[in-house]
N, C-alpha and C. Protein backbone atom coordinates (compact mmCIF):
# COMPACT_ATOMS: atom_id res chain seq x y z
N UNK A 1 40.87 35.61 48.13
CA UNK A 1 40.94 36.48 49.30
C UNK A 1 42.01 37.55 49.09
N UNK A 2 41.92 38.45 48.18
CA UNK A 2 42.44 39.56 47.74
C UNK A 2 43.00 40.49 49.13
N UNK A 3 41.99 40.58 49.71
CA UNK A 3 42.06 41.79 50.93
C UNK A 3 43.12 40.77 52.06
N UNK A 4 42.69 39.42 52.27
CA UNK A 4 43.43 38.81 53.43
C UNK A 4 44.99 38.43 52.96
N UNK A 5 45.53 38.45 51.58
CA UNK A 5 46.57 39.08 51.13
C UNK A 5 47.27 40.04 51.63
N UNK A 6 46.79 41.06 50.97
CA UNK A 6 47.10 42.19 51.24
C UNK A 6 47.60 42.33 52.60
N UNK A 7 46.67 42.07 53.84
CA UNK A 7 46.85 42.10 54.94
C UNK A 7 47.56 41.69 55.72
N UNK A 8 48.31 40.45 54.88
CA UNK A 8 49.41 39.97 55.20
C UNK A 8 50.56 40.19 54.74
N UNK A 9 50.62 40.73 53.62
CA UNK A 9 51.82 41.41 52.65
C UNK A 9 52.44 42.87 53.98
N UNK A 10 50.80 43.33 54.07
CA UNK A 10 51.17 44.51 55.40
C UNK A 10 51.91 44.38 56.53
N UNK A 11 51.63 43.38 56.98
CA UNK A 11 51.45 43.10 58.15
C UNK A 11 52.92 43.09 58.88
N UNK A 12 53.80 43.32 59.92
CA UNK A 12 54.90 43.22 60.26
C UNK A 12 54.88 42.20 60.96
N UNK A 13 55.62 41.05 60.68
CA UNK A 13 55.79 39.58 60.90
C UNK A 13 56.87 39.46 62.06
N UNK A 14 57.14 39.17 63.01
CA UNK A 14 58.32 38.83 64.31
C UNK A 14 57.73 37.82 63.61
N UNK A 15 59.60 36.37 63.51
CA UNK A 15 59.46 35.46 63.95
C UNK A 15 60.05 35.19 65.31
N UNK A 16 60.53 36.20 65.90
CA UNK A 16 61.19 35.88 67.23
C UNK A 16 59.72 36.26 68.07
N UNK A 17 58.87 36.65 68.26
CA UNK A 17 58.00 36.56 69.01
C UNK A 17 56.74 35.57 68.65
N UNK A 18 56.75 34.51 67.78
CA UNK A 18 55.48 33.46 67.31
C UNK A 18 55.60 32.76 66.11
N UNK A 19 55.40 31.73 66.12
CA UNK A 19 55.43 31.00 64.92
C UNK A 19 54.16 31.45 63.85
N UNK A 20 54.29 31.38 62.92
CA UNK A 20 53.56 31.99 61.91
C UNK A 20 51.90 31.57 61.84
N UNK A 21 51.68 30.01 61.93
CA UNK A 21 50.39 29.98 61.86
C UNK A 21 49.70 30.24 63.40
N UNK A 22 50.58 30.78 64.19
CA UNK A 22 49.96 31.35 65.77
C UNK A 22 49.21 32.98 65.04
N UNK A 23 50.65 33.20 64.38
CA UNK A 23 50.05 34.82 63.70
C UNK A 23 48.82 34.60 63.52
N UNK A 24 49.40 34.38 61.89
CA UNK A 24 47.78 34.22 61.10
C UNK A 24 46.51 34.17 61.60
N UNK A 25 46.54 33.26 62.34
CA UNK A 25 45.41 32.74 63.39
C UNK A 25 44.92 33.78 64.22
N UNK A 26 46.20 34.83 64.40
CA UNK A 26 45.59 35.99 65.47
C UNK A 26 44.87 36.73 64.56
N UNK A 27 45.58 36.87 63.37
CA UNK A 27 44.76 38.16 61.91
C UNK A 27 43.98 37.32 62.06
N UNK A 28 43.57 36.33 61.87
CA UNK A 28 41.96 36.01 61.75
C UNK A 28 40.87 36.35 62.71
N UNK A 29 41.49 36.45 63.88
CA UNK A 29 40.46 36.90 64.82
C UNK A 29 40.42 37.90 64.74
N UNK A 30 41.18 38.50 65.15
CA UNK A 30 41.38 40.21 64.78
C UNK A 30 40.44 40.72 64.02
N UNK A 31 40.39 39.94 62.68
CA UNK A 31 39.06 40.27 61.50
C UNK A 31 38.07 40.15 61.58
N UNK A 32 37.66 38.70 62.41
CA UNK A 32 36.21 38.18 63.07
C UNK A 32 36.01 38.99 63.92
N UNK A 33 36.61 39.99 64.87
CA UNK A 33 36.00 40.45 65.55
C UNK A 33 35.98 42.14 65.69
N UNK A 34 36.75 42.95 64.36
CA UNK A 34 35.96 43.80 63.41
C UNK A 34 34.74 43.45 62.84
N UNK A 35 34.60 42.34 62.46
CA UNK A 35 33.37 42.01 61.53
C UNK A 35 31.83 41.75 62.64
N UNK A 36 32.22 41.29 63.82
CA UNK A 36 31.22 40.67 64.81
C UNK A 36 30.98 42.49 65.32
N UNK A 37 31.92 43.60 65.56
CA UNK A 37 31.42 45.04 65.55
C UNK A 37 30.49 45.21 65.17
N UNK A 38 30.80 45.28 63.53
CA UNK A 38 30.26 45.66 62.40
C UNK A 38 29.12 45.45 62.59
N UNK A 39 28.78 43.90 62.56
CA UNK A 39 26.77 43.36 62.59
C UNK A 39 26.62 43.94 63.63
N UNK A 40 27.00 44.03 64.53
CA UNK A 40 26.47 44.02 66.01
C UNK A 40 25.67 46.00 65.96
N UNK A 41 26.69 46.89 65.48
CA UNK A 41 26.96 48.36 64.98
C UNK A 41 25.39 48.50 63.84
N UNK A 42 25.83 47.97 63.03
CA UNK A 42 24.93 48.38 61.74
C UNK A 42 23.47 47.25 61.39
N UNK A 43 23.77 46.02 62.52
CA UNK A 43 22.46 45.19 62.43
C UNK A 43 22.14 44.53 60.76
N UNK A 44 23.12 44.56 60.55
CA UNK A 44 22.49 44.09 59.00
C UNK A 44 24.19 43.60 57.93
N UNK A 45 23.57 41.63 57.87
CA UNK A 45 25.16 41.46 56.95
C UNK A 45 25.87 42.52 55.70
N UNK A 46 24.99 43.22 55.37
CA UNK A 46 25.31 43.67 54.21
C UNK A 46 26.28 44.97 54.09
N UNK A 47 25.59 45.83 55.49
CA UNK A 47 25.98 46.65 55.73
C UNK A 47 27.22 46.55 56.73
N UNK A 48 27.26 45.33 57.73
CA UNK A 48 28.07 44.82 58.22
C UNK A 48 29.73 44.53 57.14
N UNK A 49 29.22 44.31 56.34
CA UNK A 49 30.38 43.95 55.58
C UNK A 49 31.24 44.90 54.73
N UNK A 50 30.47 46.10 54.18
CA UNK A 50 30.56 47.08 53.86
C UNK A 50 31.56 47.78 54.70
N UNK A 51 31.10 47.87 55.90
CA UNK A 51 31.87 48.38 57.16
C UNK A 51 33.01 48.13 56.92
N UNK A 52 33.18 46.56 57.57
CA UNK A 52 34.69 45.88 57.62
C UNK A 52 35.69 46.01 56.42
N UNK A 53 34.90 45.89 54.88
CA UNK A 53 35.79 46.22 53.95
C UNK A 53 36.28 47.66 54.61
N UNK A 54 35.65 48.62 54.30
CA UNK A 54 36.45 50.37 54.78
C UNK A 54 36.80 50.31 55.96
N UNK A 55 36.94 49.81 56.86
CA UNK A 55 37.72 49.51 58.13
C UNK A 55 39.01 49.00 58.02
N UNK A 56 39.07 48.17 56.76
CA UNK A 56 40.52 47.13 56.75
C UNK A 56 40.88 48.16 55.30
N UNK A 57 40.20 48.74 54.49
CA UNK A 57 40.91 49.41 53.52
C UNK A 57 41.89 50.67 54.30
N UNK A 58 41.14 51.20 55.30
CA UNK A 58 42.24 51.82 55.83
C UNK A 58 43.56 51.34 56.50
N UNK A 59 43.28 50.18 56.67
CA UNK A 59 44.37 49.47 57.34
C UNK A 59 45.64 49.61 56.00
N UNK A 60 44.93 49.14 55.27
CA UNK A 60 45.89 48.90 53.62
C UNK A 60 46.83 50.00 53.63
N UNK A 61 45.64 51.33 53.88
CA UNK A 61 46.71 52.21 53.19
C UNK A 61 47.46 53.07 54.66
N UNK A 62 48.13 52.33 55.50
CA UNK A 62 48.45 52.90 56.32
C UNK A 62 49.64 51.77 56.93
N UNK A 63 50.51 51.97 57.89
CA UNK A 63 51.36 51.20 58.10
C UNK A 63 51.50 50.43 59.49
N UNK A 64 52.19 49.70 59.93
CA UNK A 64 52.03 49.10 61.07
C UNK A 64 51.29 47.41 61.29
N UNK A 65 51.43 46.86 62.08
CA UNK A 65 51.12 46.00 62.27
C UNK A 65 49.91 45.52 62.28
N UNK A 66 48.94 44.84 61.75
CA UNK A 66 47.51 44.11 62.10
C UNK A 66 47.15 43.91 63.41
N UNK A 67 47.56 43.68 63.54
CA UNK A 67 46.90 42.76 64.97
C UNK A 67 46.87 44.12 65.97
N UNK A 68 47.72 45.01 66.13
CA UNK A 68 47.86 45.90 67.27
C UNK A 68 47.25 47.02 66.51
N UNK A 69 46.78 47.29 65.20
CA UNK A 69 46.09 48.58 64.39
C UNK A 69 44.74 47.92 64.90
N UNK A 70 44.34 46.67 64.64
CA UNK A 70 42.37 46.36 64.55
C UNK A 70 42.47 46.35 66.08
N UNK A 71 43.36 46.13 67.15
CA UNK A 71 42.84 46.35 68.46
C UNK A 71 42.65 47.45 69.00
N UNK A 72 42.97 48.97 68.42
CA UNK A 72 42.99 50.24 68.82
C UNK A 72 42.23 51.00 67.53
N UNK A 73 42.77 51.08 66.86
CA UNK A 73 42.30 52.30 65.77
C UNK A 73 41.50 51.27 64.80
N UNK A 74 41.36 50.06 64.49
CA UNK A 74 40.72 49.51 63.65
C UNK A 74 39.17 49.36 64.63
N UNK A 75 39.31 49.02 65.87
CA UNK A 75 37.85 48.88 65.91
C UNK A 75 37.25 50.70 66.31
N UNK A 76 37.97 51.42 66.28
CA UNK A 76 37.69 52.80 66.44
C UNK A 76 37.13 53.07 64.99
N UNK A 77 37.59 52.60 64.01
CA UNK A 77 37.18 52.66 62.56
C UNK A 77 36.02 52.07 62.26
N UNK A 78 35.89 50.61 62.85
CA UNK A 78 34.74 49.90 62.49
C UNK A 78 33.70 51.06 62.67
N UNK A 79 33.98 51.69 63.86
CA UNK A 79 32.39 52.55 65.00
C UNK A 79 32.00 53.45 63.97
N UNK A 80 33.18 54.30 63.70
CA UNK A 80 33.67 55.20 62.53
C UNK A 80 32.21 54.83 61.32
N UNK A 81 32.74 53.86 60.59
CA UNK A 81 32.66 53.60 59.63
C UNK A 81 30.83 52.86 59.74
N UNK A 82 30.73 52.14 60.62
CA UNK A 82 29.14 51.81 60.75
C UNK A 82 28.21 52.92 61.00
N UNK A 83 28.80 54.38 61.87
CA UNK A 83 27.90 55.58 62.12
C UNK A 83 27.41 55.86 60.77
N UNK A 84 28.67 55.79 59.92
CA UNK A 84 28.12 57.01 58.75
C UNK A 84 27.42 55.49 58.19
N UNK A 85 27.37 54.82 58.22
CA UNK A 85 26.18 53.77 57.23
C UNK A 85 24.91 54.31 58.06
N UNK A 86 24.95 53.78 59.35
CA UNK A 86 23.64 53.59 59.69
C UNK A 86 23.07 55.11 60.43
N UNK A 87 23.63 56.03 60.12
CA UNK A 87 23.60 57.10 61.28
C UNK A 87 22.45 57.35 62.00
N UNK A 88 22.50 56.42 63.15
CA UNK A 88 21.64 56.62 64.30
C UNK A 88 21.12 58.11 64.70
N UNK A 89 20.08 58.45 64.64
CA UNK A 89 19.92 59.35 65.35
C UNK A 89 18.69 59.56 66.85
N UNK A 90 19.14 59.77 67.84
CA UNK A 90 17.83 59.88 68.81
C UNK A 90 16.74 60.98 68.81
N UNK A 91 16.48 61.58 67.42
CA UNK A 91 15.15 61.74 67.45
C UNK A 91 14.21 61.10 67.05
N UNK A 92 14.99 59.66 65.70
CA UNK A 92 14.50 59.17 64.89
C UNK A 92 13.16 58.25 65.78
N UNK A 93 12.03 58.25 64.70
CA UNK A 93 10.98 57.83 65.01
C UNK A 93 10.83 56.59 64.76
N UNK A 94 11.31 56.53 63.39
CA UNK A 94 10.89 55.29 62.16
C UNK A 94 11.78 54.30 63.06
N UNK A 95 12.47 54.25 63.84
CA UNK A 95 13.50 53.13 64.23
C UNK A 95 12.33 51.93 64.71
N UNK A 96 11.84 51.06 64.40
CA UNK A 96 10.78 49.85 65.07
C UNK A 96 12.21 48.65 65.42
N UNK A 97 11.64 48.69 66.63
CA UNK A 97 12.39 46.94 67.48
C UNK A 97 11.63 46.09 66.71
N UNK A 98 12.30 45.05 66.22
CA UNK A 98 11.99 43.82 66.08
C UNK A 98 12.06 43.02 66.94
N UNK A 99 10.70 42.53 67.33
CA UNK A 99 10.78 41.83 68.91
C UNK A 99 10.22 40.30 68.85
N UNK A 100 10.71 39.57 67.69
CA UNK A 100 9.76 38.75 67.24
C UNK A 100 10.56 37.50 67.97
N UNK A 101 9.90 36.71 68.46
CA UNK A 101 10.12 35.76 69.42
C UNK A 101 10.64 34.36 68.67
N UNK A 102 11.85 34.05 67.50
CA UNK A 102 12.17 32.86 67.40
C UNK A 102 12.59 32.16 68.36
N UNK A 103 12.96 30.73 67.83
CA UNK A 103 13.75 29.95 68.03
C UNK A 103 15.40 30.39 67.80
N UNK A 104 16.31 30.12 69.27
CA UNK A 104 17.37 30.36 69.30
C UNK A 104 18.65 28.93 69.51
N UNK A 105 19.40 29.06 68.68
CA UNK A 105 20.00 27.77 69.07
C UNK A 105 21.09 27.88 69.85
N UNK A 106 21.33 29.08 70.84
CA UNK A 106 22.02 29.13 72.07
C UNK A 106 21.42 30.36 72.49
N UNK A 107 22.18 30.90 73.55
CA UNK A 107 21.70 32.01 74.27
C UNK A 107 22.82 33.02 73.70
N UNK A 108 24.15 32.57 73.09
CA UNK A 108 24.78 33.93 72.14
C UNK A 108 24.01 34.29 71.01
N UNK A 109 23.62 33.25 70.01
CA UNK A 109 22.66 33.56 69.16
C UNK A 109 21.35 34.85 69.74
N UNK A 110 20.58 34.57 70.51
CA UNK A 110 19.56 35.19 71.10
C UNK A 110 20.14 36.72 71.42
N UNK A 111 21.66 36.92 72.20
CA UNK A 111 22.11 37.41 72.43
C UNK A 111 22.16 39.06 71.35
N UNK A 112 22.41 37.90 70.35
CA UNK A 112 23.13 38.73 68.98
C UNK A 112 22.36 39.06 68.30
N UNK A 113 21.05 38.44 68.36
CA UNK A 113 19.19 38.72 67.81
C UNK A 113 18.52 40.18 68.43
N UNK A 114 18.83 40.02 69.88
CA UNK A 114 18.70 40.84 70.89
C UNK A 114 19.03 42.23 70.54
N UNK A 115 20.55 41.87 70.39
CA UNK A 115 21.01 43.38 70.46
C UNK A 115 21.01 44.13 68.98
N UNK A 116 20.99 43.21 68.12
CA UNK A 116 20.83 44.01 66.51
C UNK A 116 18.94 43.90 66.47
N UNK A 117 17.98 44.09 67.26
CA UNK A 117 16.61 44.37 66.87
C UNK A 117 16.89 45.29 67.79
N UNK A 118 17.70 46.17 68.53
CA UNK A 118 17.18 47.44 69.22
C UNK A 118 17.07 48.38 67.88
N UNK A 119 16.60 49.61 68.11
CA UNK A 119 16.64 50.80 67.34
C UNK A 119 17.84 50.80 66.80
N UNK A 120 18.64 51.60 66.24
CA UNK A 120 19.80 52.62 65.35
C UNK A 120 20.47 53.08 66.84
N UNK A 121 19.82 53.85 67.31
CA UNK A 121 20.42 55.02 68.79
C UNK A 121 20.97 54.25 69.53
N UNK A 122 19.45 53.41 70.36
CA UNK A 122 19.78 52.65 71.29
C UNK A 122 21.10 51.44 71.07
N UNK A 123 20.94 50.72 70.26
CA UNK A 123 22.08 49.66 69.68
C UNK A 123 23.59 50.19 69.74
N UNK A 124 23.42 51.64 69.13
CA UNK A 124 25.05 52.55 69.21
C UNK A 124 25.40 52.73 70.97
N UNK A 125 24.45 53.19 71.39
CA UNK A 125 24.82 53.68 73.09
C UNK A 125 24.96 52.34 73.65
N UNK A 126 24.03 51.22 73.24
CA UNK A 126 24.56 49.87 74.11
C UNK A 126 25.83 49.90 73.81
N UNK A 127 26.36 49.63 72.46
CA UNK A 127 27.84 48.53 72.22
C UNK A 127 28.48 50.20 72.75
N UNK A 128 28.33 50.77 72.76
CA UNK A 128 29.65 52.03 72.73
C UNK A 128 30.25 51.80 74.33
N UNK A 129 28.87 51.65 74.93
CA UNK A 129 28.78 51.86 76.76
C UNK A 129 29.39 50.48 76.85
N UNK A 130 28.96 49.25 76.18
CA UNK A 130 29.50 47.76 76.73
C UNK A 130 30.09 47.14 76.01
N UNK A 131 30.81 47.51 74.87
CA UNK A 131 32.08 46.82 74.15
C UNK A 131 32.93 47.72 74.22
N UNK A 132 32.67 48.94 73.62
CA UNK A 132 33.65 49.87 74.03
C UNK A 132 34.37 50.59 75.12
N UNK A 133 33.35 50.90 76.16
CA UNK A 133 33.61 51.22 78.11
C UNK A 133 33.58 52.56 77.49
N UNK A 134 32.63 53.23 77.01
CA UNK A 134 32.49 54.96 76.76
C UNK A 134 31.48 55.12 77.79
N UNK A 135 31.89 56.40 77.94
CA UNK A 135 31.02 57.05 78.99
C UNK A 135 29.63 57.48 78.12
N UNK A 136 28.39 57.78 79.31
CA UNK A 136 27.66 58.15 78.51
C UNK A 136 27.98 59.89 77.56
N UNK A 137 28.99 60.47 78.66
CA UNK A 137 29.36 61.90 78.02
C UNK A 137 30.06 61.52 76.45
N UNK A 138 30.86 60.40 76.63
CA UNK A 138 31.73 60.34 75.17
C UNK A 138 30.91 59.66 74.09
N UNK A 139 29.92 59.11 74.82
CA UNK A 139 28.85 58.62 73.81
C UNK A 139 27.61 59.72 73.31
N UNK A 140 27.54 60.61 73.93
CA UNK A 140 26.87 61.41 73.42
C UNK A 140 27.46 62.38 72.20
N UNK A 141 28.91 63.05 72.81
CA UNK A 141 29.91 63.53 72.16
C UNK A 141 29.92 63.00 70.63
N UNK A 142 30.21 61.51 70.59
CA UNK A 142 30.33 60.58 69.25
C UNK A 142 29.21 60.93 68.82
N UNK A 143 28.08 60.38 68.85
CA UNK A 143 26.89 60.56 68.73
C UNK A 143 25.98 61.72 68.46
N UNK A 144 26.32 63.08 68.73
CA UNK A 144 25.68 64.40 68.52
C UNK A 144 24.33 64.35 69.01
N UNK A 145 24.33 63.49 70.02
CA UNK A 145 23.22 63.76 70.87
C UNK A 145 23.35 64.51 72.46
N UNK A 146 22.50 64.85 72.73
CA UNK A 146 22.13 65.40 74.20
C UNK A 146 22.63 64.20 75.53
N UNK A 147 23.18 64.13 76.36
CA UNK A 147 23.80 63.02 77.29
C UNK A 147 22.42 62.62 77.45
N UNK A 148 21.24 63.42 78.36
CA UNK A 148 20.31 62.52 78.94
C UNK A 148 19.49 61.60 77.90
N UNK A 149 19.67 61.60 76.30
CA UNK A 149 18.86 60.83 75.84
C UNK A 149 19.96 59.66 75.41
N UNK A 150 20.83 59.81 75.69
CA UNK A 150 22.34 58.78 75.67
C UNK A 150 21.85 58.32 77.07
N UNK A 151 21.83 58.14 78.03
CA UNK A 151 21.28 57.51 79.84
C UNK A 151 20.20 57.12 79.57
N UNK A 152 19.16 57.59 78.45
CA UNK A 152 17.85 57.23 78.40
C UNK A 152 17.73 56.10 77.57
N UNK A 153 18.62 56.15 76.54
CA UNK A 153 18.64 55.19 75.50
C UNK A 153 19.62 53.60 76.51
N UNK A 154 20.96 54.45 76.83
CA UNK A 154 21.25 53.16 77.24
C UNK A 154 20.71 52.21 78.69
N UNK A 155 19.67 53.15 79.19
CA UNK A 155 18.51 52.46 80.36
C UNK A 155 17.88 51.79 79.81
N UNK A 156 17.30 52.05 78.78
CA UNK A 156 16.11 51.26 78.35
C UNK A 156 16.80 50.03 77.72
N UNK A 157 18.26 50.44 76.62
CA UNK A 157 18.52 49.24 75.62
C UNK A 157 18.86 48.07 76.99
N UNK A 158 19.42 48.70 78.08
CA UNK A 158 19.94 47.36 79.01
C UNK A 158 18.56 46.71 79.72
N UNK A 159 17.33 47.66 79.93
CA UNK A 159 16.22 46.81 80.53
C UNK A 159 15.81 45.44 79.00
N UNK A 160 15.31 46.35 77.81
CA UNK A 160 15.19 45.36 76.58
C UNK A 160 15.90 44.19 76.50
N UNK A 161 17.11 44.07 76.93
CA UNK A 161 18.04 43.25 76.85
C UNK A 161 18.11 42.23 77.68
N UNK A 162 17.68 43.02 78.96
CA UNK A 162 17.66 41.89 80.13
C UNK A 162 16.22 41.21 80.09
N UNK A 163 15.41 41.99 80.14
CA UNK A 163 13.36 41.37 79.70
C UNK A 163 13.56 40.47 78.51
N UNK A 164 14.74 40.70 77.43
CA UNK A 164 14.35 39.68 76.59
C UNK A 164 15.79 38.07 76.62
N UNK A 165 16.56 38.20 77.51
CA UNK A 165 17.05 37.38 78.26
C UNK A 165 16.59 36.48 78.96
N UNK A 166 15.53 37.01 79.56
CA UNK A 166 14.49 36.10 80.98
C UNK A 166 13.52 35.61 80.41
N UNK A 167 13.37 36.34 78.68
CA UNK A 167 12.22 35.07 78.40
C UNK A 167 13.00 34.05 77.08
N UNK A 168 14.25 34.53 76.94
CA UNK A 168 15.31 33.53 76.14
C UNK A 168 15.42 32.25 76.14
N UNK A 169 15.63 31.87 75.35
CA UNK A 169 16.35 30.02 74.95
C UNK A 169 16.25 29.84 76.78
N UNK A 170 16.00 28.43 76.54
CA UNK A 170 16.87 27.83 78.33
C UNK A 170 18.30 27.66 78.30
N UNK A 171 18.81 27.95 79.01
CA UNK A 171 20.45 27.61 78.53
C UNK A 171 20.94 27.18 80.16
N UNK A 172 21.73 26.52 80.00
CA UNK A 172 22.15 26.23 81.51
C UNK A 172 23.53 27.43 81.51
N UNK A 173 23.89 28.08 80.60
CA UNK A 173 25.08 29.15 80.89
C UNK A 173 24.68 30.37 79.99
N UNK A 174 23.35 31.15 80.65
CA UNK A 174 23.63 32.16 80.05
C UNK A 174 24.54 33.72 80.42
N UNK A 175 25.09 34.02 79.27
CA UNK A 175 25.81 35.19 79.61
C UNK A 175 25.06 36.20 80.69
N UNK A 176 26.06 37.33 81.44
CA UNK A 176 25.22 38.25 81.75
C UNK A 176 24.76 39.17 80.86
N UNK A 177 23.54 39.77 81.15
CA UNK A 177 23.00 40.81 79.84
C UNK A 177 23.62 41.99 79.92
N UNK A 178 24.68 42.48 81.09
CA UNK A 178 25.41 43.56 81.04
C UNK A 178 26.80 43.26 80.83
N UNK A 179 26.87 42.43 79.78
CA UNK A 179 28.07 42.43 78.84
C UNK A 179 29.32 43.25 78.86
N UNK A 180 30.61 42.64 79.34
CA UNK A 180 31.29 43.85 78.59
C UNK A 180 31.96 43.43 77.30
N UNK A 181 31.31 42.38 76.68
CA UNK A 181 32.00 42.37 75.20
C UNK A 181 32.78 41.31 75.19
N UNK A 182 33.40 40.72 76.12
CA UNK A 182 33.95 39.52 76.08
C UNK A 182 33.72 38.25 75.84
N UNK A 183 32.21 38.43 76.33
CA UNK A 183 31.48 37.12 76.05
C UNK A 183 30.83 37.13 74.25
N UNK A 184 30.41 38.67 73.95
CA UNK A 184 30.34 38.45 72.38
C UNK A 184 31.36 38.41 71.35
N UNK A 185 33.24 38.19 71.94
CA UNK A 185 34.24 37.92 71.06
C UNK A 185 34.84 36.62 71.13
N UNK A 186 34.09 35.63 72.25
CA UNK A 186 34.34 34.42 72.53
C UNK A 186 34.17 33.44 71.71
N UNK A 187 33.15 33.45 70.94
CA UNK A 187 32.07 32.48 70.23
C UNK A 187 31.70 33.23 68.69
N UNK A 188 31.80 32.31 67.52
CA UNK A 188 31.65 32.43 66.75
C UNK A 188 30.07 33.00 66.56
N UNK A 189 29.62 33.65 65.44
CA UNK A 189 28.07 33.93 65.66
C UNK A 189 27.58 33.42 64.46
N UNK A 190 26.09 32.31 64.60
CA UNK A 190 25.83 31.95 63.74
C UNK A 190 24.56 32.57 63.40
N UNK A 191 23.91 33.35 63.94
CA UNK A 191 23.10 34.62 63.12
C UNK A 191 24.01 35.42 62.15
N UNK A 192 24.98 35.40 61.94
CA UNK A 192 25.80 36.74 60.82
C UNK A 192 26.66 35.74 60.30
């Protein structure tokens, strides 16, 4: 673990504010949940991972603390860094939903199935609007699209989301489908 080194070599350590394996433990989440962006952003481990490496390489070459860089400018990087992989665009045609009806072994799983088979567009305007709290203006802005197809995209990705919720796993606790992101940094994901 070359990079999770590094990251700790970086990292500015208080022992007057936490004992060390409290740290660590926080860099680990911190990372899991750049990385849970990432899939969620680019829909695909590969590219997911890709991401997070150039997300945390900038971390490397820059200074300051972990934990308080991936909560502000690192997941600003992840977004960063998954656009130019996957660059969504809302004219694109070729984008096909995968709407294929497995077996889910919770309702986060389903969740996380859900939201990486929307389109490229739609998928960016969901997480931007409900992990991030962007407006649809700043999501269009990011995005180089027109606002009303940013309102159009994120109408439809939240109906998709909720229609494919109501015919989801049974779960006696499922999340709400208008997420603000809390419930997808809670739980480990075993689709990615």
């Amino acid at each position: 673990m070359q990079m999770l080194d590094l990251i700790r070599c970086r990292s500015e350590y208080s022992s007057e504010e936490q004992n060390p394996a409290e740290y660590w433990r926080r860099i680990s989440t911190e990372m899991n949940l750049l990385y849970v962006i990432s899939f969620l952003l680019t829909a695909k481990k590969e590219n997911a991972e890709n991401c997070l490496e150039k997300t945390l390489d900038e971390f490397i070459e820059g200074l300051g603390d972990f934990i308080e860089w991936a909560r502000t400018r690192g997941r600003d990087a992840a977004l960063e860094y998954a656009f130019s992989i996957t660059k969504p665009d809302s004219d694109a045609t070729g984008d096909e939903m995968d709407v294929s009806d497995g077996l889910f072994s919770s309702a986060r799983d389903h969740l996380f199935r859900a939201i990486t088979a929307l389109p490229a567009f739609e998928r960016f305007v969901f997480a931007m609007a409900n992990i991030y709290g962007k407006s649809d203006t700043e999501c269009a802005r990011f995005l180089g699209a027109e606002r009303w197809k940013v309102t159009i995209a994120r109408e439809l990705s939240e109906h998709i989301l909720t229609a494919k919720f109501d015919e989801g796993p049974p779960s006696s606790s499922k999340p709400s489908t208008h997420c603000d992101g809390a419930y997808l940094f809670s739980l480990h994901c075993s689709t990615c």
